[in-house]
N, C-alpha and C. Protein backbone atom coordinates (compact mmCIF):
# COMPACT_ATOMS: atom_id res chain seq x y z
N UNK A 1 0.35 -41.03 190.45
CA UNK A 1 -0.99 -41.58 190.38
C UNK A 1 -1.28 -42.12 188.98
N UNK A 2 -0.91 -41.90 187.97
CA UNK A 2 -1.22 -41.89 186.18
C UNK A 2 -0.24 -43.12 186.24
N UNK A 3 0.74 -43.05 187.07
CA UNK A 3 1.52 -44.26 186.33
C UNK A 3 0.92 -45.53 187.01
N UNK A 4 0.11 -45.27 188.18
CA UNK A 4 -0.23 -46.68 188.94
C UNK A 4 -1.68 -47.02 188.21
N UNK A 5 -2.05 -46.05 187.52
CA UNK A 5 -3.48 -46.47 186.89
C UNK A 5 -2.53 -47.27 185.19
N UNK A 6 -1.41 -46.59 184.91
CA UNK A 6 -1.14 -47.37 183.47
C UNK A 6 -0.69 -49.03 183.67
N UNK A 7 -0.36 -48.92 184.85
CA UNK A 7 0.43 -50.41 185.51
C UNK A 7 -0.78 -51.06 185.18
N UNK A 8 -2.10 -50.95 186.52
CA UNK A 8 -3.22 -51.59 186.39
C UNK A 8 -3.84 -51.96 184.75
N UNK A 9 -3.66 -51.11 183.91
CA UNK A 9 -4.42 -51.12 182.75
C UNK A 9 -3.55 -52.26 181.85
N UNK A 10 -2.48 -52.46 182.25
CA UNK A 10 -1.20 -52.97 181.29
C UNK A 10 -1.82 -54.66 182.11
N UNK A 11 -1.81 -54.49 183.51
CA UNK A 11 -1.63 -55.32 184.18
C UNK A 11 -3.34 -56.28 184.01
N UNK A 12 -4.37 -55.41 183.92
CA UNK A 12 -5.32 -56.34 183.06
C UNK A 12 -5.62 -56.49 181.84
N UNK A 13 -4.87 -56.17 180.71
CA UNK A 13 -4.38 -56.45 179.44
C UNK A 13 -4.32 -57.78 179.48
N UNK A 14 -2.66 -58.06 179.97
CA UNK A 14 -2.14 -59.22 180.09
C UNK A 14 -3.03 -60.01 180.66
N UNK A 15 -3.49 -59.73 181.99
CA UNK A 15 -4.70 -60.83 182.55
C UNK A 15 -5.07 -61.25 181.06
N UNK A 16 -6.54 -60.06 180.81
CA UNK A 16 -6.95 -60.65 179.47
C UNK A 16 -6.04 -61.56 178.28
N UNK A 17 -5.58 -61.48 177.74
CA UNK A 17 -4.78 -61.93 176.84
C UNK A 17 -4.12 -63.34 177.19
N UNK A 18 -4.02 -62.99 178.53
CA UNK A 18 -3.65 -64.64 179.02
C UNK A 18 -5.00 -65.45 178.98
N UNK A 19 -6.10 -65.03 179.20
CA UNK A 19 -7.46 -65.79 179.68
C UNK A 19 -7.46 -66.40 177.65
N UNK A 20 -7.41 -65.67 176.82
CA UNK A 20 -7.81 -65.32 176.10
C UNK A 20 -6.65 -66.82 175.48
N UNK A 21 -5.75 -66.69 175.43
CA UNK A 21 -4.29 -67.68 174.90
C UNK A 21 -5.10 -69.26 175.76
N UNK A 22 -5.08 -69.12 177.15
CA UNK A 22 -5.50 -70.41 177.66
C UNK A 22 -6.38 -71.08 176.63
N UNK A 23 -7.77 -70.34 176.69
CA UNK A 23 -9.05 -70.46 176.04
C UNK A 23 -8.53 -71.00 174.88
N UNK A 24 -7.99 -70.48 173.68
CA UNK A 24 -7.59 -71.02 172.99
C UNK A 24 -7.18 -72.44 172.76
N UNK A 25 -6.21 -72.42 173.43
CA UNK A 25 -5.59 -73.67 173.71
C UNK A 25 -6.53 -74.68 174.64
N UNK A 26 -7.26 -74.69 175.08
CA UNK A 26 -8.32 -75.78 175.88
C UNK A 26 -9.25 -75.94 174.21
N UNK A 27 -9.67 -75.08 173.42
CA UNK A 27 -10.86 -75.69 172.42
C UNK A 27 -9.97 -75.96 171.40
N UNK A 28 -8.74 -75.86 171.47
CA UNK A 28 -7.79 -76.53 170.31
C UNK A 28 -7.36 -78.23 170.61
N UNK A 29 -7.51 -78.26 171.93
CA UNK A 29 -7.39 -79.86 172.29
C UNK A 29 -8.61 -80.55 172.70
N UNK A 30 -9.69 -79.76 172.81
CA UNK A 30 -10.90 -80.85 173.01
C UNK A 30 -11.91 -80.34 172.15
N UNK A 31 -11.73 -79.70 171.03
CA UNK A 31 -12.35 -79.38 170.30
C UNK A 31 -11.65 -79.40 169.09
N UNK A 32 -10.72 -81.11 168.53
CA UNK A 32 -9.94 -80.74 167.12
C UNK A 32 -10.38 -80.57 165.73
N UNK A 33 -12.02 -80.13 165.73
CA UNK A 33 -12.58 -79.91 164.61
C UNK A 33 -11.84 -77.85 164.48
N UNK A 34 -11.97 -77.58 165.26
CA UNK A 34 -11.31 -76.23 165.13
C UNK A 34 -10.05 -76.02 164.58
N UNK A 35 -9.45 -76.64 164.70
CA UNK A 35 -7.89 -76.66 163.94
C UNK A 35 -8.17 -76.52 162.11
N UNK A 36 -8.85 -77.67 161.67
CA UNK A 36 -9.11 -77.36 160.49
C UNK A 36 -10.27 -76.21 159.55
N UNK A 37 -10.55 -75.32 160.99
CA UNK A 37 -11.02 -74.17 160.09
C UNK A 37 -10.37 -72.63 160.93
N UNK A 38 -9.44 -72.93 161.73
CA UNK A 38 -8.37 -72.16 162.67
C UNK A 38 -7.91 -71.07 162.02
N UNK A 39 -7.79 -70.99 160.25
CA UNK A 39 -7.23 -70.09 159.68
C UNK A 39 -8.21 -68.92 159.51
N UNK A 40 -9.81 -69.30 159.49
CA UNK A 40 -10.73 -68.20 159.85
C UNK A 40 -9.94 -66.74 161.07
N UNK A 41 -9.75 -67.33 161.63
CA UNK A 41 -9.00 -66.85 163.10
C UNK A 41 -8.23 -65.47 162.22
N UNK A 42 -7.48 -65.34 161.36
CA UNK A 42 -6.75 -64.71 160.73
C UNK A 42 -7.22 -64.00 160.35
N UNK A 43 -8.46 -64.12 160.24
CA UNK A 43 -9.36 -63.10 159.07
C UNK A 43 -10.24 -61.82 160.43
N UNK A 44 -10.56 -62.83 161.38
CA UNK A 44 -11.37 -62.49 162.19
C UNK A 44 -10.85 -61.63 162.81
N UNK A 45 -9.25 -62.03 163.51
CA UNK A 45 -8.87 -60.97 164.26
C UNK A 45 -7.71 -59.72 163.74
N UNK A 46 -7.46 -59.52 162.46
CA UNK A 46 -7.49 -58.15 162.20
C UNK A 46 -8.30 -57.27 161.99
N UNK A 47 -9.51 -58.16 162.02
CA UNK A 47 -11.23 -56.64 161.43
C UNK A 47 -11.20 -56.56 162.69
N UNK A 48 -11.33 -57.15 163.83
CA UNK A 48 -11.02 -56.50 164.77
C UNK A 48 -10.45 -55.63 165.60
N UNK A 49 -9.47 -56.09 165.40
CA UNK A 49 -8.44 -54.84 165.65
C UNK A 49 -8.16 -53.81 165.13
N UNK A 50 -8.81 -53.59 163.66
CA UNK A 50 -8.59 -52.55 162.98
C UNK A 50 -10.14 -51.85 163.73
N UNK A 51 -10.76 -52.35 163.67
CA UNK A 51 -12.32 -51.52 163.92
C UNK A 51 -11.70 -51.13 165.59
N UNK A 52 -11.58 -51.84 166.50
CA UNK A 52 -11.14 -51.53 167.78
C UNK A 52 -10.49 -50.19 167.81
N UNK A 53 -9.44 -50.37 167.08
CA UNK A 53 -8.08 -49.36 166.76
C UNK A 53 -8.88 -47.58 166.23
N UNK A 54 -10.06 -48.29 165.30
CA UNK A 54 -10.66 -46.85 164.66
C UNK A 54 -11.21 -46.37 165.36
N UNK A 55 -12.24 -47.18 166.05
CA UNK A 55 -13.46 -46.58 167.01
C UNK A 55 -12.36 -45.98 168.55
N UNK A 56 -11.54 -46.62 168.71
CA UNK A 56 -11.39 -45.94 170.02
C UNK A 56 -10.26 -45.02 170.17
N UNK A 57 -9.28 -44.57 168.77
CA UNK A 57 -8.50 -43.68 168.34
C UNK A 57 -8.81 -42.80 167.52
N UNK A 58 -10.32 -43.03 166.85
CA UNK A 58 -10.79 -42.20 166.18
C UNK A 58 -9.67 -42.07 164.92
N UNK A 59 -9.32 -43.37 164.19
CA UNK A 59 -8.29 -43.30 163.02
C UNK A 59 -9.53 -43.83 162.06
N UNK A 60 -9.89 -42.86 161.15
CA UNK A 60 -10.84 -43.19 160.45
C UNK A 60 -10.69 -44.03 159.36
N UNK A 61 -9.38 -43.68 159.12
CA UNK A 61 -8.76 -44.92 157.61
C UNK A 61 -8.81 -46.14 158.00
N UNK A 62 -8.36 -46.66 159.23
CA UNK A 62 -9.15 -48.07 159.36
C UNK A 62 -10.41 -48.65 159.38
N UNK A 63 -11.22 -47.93 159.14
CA UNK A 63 -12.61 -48.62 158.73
C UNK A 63 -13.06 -49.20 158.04
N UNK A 64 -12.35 -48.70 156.60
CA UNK A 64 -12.81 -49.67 155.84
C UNK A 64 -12.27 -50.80 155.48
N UNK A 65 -10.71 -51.21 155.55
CA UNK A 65 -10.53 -52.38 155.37
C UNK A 65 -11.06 -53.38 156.60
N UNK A 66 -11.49 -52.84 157.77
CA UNK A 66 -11.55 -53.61 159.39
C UNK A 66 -13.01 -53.98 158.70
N UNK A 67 -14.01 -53.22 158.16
CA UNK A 67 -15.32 -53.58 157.56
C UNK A 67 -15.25 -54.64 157.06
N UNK A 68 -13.93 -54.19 155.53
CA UNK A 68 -14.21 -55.36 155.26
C UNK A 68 -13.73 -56.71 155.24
N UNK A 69 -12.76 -56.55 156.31
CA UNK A 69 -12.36 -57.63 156.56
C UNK A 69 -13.46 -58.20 157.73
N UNK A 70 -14.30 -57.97 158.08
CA UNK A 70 -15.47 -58.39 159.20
C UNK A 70 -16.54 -59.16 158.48
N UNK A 71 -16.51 -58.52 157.42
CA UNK A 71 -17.82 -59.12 156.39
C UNK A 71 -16.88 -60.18 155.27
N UNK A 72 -15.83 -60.02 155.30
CA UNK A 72 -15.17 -61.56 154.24
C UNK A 72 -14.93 -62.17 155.73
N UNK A 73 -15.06 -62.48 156.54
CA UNK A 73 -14.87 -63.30 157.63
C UNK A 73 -16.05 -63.97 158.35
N UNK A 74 -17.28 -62.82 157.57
CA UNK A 74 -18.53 -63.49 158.43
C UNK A 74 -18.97 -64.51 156.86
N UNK A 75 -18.52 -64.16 155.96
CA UNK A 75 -18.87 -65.09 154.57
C UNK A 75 -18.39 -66.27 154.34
N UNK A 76 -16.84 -66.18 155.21
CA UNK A 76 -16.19 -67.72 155.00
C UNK A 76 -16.50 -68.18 156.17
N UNK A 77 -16.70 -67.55 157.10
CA UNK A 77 -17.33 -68.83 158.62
C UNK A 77 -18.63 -69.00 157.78
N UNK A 78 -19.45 -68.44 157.49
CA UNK A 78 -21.10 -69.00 156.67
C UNK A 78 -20.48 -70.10 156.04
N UNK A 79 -20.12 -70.00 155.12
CA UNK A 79 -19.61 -70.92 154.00
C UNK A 79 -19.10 -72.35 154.76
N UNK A 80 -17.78 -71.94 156.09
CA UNK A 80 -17.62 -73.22 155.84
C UNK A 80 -18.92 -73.84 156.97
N UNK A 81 -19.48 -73.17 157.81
CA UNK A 81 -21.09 -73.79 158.43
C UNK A 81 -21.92 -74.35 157.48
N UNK A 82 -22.28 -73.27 156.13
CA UNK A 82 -23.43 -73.69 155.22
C UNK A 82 -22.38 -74.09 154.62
N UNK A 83 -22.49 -75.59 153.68
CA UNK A 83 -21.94 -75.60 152.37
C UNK A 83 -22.43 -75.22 150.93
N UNK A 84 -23.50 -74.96 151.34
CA UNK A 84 -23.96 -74.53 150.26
C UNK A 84 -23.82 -72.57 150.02
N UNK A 85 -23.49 -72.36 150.56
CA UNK A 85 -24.06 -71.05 150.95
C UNK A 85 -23.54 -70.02 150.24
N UNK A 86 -22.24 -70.18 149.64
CA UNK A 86 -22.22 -69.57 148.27
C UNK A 86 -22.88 -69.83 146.91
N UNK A 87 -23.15 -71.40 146.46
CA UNK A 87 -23.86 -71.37 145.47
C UNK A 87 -25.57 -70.66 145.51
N UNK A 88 -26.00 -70.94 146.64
CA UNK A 88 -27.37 -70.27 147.15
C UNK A 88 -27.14 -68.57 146.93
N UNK A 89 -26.51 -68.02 146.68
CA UNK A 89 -26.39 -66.31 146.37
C UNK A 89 -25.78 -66.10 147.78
N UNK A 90 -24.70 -66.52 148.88
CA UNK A 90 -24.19 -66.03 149.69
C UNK A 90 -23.23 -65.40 149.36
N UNK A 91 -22.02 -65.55 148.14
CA UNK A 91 -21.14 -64.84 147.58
C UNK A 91 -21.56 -63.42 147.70
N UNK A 92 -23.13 -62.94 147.63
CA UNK A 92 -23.15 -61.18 147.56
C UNK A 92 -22.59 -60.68 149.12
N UNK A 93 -22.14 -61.86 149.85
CA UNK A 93 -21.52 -60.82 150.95
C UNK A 93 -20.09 -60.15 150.87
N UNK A 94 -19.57 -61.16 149.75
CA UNK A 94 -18.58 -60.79 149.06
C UNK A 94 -18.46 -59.16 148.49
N UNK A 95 -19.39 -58.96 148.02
CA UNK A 95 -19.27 -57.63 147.25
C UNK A 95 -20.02 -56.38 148.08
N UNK A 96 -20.90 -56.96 149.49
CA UNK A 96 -20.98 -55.97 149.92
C UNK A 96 -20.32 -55.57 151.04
N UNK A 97 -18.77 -56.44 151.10
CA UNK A 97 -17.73 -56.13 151.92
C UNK A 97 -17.34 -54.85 152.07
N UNK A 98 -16.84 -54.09 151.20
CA UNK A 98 -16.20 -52.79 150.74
C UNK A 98 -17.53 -52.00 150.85
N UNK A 99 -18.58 -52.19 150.16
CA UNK A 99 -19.87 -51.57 150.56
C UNK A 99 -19.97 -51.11 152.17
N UNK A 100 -19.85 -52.48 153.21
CA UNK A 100 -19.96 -52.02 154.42
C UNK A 100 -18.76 -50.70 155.42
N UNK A 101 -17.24 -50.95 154.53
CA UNK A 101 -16.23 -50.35 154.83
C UNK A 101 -16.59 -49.10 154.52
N UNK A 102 -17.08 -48.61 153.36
CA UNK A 102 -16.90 -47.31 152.75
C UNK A 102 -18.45 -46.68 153.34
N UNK A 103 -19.22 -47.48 153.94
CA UNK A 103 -20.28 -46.88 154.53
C UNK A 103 -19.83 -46.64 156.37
N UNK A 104 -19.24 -47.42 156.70
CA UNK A 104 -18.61 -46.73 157.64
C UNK A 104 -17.85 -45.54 158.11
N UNK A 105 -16.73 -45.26 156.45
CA UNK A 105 -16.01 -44.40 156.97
C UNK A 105 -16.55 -43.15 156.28
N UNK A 106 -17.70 -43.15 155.83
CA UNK A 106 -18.68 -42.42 155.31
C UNK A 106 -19.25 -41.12 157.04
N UNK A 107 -20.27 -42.63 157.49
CA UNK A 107 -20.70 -42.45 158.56
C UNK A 107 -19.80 -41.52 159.85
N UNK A 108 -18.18 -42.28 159.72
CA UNK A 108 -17.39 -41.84 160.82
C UNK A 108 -16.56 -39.81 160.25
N UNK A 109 -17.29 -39.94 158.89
CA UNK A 109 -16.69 -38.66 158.76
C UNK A 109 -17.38 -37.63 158.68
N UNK A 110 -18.32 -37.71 159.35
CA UNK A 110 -19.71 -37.05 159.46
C UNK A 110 -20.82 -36.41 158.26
N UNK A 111 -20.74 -37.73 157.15
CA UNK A 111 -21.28 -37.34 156.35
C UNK A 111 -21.51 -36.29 155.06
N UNK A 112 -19.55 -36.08 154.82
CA UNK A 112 -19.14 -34.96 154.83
C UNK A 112 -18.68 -35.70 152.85
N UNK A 113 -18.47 -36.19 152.56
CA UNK A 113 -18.39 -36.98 151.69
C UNK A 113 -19.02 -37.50 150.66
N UNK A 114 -20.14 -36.70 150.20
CA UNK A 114 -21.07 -37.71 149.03
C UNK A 114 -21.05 -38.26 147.80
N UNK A 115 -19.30 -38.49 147.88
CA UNK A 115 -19.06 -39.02 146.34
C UNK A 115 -18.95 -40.56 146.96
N UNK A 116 -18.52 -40.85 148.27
CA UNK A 116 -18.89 -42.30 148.83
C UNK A 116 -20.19 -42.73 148.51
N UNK A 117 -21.21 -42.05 148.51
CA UNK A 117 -22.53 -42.67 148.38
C UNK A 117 -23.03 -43.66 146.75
N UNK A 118 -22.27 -42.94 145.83
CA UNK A 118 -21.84 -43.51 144.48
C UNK A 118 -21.71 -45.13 144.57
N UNK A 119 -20.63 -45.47 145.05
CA UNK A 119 -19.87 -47.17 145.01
C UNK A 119 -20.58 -47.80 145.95
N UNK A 120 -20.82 -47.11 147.24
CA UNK A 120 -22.01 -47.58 147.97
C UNK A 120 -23.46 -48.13 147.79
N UNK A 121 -24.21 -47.46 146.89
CA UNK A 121 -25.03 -48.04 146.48
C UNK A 121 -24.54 -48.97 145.54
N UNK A 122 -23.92 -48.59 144.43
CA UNK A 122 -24.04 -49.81 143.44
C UNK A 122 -23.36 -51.06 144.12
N UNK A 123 -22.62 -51.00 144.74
CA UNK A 123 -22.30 -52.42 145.50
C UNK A 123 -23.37 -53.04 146.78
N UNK A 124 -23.94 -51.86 146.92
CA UNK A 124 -25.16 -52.83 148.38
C UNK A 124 -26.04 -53.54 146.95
N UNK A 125 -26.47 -52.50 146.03
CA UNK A 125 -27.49 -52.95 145.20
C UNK A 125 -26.88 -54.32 144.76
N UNK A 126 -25.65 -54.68 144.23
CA UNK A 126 -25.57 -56.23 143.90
C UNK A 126 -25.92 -56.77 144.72
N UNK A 127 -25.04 -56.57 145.69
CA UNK A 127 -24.67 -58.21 146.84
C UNK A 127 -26.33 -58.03 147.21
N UNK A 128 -26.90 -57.51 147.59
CA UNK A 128 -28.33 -57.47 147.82
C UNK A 128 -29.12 -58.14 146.84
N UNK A 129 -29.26 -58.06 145.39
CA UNK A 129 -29.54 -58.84 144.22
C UNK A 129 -29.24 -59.80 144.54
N UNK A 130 -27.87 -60.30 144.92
CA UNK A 130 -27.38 -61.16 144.74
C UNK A 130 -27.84 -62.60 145.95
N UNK A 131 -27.91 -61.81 147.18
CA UNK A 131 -28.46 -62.42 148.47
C UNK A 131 -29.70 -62.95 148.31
N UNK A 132 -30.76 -62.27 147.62
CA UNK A 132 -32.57 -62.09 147.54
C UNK A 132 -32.91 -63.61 147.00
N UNK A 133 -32.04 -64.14 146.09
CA UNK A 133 -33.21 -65.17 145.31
C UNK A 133 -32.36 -66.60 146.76
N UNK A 134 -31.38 -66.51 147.53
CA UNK A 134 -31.06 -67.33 148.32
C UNK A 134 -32.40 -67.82 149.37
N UNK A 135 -32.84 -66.43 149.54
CA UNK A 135 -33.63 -66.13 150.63
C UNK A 135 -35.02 -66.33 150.40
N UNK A 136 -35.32 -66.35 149.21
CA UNK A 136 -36.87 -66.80 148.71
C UNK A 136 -37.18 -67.81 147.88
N UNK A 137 -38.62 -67.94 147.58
CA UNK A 137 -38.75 -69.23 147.80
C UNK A 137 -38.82 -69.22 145.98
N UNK A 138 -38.92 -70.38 145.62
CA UNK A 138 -38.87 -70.37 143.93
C UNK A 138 -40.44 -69.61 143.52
N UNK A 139 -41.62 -70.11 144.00
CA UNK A 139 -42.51 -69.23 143.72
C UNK A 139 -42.55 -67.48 143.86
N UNK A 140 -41.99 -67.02 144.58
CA UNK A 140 -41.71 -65.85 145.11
C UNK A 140 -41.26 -65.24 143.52
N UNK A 141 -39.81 -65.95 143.60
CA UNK A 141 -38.92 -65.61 142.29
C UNK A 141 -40.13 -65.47 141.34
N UNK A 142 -40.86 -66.35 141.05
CA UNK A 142 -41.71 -66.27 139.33
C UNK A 142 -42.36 -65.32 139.83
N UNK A 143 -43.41 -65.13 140.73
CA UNK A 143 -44.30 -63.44 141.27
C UNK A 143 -42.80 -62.12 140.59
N UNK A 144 -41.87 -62.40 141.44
CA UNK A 144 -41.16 -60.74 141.13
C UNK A 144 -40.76 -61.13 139.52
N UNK A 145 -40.50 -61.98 139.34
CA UNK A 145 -40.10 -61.95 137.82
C UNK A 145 -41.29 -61.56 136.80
N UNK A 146 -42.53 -62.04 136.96
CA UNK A 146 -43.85 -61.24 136.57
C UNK A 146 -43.61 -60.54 136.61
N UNK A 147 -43.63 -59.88 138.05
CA UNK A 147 -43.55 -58.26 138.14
C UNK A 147 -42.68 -57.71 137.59
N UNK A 148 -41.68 -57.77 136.96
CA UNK A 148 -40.78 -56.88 136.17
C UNK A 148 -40.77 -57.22 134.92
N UNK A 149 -41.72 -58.09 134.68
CA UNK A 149 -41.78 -58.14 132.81
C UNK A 149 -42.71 -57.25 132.85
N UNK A 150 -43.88 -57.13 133.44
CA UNK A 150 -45.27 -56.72 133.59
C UNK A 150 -44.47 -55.11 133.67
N UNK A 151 -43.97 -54.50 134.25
CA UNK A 151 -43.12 -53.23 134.51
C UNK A 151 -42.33 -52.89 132.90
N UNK A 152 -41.49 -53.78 132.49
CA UNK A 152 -40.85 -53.81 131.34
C UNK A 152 -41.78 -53.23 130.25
N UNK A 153 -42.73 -54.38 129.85
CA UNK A 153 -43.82 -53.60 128.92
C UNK A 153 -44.47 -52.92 129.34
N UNK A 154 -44.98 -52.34 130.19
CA UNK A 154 -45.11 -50.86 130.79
C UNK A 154 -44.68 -49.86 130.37
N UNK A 155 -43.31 -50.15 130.55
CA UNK A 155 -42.20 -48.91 129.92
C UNK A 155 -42.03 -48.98 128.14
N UNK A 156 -42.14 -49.92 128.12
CA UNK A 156 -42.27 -49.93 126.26
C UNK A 156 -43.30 -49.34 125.28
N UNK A 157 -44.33 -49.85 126.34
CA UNK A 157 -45.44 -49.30 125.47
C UNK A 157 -46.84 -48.27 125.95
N UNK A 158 -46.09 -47.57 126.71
CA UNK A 158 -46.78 -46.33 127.47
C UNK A 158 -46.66 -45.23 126.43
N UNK A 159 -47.70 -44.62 126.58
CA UNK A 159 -48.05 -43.61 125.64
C UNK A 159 -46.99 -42.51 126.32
N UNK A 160 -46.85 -41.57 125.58
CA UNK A 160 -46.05 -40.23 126.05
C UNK A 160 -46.76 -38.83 125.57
């Protein structure tokens, strides 16, 4: 009985994987703008498979490179969609790649770990810095920039 259920399981694998190869090959010939950004593909499908591989073997060491290979893959598909989108502060997805990995395998180890929380913050805190002025508007920027001079001499010249 176990071996006719492994047949079936093997046997819609392959289904899949064939659906999956066709597909391919139909948006590679009527879709030849894909070819020249095809190497994304490379990036995309080992965070996959590594996250697949962790979550459903419970191998916790793949998390964090599958992280961050998920988040340098969602930065260069941005990039090559936006062109601008690294000079605009999209590069902080860059740095909160490893951020997202090491908060995963944080998460997957039941929280057992709090010297992860260290590199974790200081790397969300950039790429987050780094994301914020993309996302707002130039007036915005001069308000928070007030606000932290206004904070600055605060701290300078507060009585004690």
């Amino acid at each position: 009985m176990e071996e006719e259920n492994v047949k079936k399981e093997s046997g819609l694998s392959q289904v899949f994987l064939g659906l999956i190869v066709i597909a391919l090959g139909l948006v590679i010939i009527f879709v030849p703008a894909v070819l020249s950004n095809f190497w994304l593909l490379f990036i995309w499908l080992p965070g996959i498979i590594m996250e697949y591989n962790a979550f459903k073997n419970r191998i916790n060491g793949l998390l964090v490179p599958g992280g961050i290979l998920l988040v340098v893959a969602l930065a260069l598909t941005l990039g090559v969609v936006f062109p601008d989108f690294y000079s605009l502060g999209g590069w902080g997805l860059f740095v909160l790649a490893p951020a997202f990995g090491l908060l995963q395998l944080y998460l997957a180890d039941g929280r057992k770990n709090f010297g992860l929380l260290i590199p974790i913050a200081i790397l969300t805190a950039v790429g987050v810095i780094a994301l914020i002025p993309s996302s707002l508007s130039q007036w915005t920027m001069i308000v928070v920039g007030a606000v932290l001079i206004a904070f600055g001499l605060l701290v300078l010249f507060r009585r004690k």
